[in-house]
C-alpha atoms as a PDB file:
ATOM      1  CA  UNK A   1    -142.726   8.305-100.608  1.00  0.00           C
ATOM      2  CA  UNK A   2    -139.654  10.185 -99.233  1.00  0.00           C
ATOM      3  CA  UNK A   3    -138.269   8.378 -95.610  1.00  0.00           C
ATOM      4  CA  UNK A   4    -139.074  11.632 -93.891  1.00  0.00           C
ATOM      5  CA  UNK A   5    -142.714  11.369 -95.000  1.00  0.00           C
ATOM      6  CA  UNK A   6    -142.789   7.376 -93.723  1.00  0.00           C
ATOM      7  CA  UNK A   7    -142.070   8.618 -90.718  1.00  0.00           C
ATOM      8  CA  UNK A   8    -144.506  11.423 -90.303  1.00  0.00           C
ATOM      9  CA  UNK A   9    -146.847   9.120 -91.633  1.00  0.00           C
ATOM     10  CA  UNK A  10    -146.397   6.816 -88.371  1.00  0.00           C
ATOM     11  CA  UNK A  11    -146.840  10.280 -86.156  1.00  0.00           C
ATOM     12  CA  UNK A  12    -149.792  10.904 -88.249  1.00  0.00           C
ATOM     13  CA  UNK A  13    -152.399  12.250 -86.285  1.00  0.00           C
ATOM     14  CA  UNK A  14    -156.035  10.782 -85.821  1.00  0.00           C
ATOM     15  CA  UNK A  15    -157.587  13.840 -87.713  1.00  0.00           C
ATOM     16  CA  UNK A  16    -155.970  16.420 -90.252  1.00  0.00           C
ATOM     17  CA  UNK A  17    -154.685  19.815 -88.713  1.00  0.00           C
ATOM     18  CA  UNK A  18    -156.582  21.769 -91.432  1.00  0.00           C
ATOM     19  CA  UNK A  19    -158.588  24.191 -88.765  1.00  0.00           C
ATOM     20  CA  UNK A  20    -162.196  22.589 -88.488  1.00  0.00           C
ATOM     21  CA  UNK A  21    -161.576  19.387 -90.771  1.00  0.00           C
ATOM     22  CA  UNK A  22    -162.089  16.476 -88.623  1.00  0.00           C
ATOM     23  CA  UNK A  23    -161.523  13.572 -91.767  1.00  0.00           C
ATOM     24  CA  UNK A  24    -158.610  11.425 -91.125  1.00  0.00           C
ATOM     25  CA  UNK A  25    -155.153  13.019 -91.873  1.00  0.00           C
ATOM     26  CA  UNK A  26    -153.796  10.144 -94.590  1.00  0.00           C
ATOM     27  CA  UNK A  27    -151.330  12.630 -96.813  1.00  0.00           C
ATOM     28  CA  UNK A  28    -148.347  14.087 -95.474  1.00  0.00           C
ATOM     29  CA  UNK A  29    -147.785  17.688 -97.189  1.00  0.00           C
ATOM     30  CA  UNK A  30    -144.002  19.675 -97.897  1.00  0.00           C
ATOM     31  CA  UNK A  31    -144.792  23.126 -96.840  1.00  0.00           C
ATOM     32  CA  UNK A  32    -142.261  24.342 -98.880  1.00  0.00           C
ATOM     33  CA  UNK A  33    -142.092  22.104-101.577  1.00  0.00           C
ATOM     34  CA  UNK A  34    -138.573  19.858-102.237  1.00  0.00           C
ATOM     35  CA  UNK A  35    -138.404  21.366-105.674  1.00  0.00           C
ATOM     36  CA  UNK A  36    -138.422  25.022-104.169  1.00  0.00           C
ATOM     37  CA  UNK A  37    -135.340  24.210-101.857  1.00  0.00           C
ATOM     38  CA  UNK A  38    -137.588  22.628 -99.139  1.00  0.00           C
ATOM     39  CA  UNK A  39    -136.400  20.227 -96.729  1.00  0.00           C
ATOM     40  CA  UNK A  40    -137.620  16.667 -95.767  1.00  0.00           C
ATOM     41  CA  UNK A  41    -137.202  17.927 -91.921  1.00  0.00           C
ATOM     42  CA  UNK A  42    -140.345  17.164 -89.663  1.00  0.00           C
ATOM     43  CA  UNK A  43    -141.157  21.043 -89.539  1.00  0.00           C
ATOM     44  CA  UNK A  44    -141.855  21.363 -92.905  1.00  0.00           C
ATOM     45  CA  UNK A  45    -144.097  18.354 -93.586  1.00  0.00           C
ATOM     46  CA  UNK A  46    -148.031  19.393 -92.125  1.00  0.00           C
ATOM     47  CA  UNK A  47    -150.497  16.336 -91.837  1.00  0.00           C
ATOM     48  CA  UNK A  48    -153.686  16.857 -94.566  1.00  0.00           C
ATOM     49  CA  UNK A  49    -156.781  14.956 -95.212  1.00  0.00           C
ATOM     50  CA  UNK A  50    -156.788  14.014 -98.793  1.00  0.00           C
ATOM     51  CA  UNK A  51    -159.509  16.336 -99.685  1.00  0.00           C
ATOM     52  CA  UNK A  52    -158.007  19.430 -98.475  1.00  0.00           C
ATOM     53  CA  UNK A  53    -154.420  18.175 -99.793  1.00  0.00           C
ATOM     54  CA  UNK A  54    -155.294  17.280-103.154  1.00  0.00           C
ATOM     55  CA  UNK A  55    -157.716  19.676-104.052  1.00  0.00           C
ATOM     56  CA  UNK A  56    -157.016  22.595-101.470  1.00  0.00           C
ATOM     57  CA  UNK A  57    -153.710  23.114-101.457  1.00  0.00           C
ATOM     58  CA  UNK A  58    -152.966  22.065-104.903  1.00  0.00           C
ATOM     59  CA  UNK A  59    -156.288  23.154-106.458  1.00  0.00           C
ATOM     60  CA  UNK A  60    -154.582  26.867-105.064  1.00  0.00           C
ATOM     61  CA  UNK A  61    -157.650  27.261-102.680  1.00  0.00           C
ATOM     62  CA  UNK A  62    -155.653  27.408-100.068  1.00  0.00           C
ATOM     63  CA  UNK A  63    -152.054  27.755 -98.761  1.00  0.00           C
ATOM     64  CA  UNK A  64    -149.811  26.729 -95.544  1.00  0.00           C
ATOM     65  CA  UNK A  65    -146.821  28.371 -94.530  1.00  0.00           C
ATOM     66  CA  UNK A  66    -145.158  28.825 -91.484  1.00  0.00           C
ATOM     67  CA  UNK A  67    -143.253  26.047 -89.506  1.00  0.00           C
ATOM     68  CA  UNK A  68    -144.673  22.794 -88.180  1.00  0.00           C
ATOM     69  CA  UNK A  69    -146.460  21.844 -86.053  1.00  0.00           C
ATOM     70  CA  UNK A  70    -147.480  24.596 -83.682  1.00  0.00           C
ATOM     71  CA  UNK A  71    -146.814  27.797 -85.972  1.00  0.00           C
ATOM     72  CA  UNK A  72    -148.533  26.864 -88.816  1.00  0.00           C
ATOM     73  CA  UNK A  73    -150.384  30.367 -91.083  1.00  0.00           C
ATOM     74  CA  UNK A  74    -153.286  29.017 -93.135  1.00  0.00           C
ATOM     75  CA  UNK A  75    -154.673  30.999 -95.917  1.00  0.00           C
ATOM     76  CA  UNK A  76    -158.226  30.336 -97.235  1.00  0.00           C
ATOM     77  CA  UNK A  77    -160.608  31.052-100.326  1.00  0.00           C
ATOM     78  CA  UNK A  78    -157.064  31.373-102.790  1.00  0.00           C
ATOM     79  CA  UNK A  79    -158.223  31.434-106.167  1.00  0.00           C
ATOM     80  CA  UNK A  80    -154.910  30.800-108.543  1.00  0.00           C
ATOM     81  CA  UNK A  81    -154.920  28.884-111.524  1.00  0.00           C
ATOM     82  CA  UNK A  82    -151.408  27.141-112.795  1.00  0.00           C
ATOM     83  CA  UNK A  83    -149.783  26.179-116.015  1.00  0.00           C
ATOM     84  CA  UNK A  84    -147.210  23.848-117.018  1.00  0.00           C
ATOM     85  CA  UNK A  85    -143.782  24.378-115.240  1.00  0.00           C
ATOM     86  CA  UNK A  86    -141.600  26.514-117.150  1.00  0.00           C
ATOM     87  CA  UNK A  87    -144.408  29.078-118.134  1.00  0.00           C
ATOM     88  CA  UNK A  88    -145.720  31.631-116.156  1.00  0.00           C
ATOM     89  CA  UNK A  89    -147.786  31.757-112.959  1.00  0.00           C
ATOM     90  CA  UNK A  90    -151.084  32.750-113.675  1.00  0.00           C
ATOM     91  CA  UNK A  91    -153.014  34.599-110.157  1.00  0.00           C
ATOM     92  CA  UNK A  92    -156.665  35.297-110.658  1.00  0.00           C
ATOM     93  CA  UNK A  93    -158.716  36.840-108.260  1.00  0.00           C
ATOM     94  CA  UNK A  94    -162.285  35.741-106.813  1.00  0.00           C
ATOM     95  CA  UNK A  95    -163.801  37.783-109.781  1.00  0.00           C
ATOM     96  CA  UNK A  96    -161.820  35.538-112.524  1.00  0.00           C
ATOM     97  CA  UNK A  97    -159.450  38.822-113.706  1.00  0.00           C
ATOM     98  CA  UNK A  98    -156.404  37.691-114.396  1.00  0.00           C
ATOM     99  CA  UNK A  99    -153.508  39.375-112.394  1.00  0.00           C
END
């Protein structure tokens, strides 16, 4: 785990800041993501239950953007599907067409 991260994860809060999820907030989240030029700077790591972490933002249910931890955008009900790095982004919509 990056230092930053150790350190948000002793400022973790007692629940996750996903709006309505009240399970503990145990994974600590890069809104942008390090290998997309993201930083390791408090604002840019967002507090997630594992649930909504693991399968939610990485499943591409759902996104976070925005700047932590008081102007955070959260977009629900995503429905993208990924490949292997190097190939292309697949986007499908809620009907399963491909993009």
């Amino acid at each position: 785990m990056c230092e930053p991260c150790t350190e948000l994860d002793a400022r973790l809060e007692a629940v996750a800041k996903v709006p309505g999820c009240s399970r503990a907030a145990v994974h600590a989240h890069h809104i942008i993501p390090r290998s997309q030029g993201g930083t390791d700077d408090p604002e840019n790591l967002v507090s997630l239950c594992a649930a909504h972490h693991l399968h939610g933002i990485h499943g591409g249910r759902m996104r976070v953007t925005g700047t932590a931890p008081d102007k955070l955008v959260w977009e629900f009900g995503l429905r993208r599907s990924y490949v292997a790095a190097g190939a292309r982004n697949l986007d499908i919509d809620a009907s399963g067409t491909s993009l």
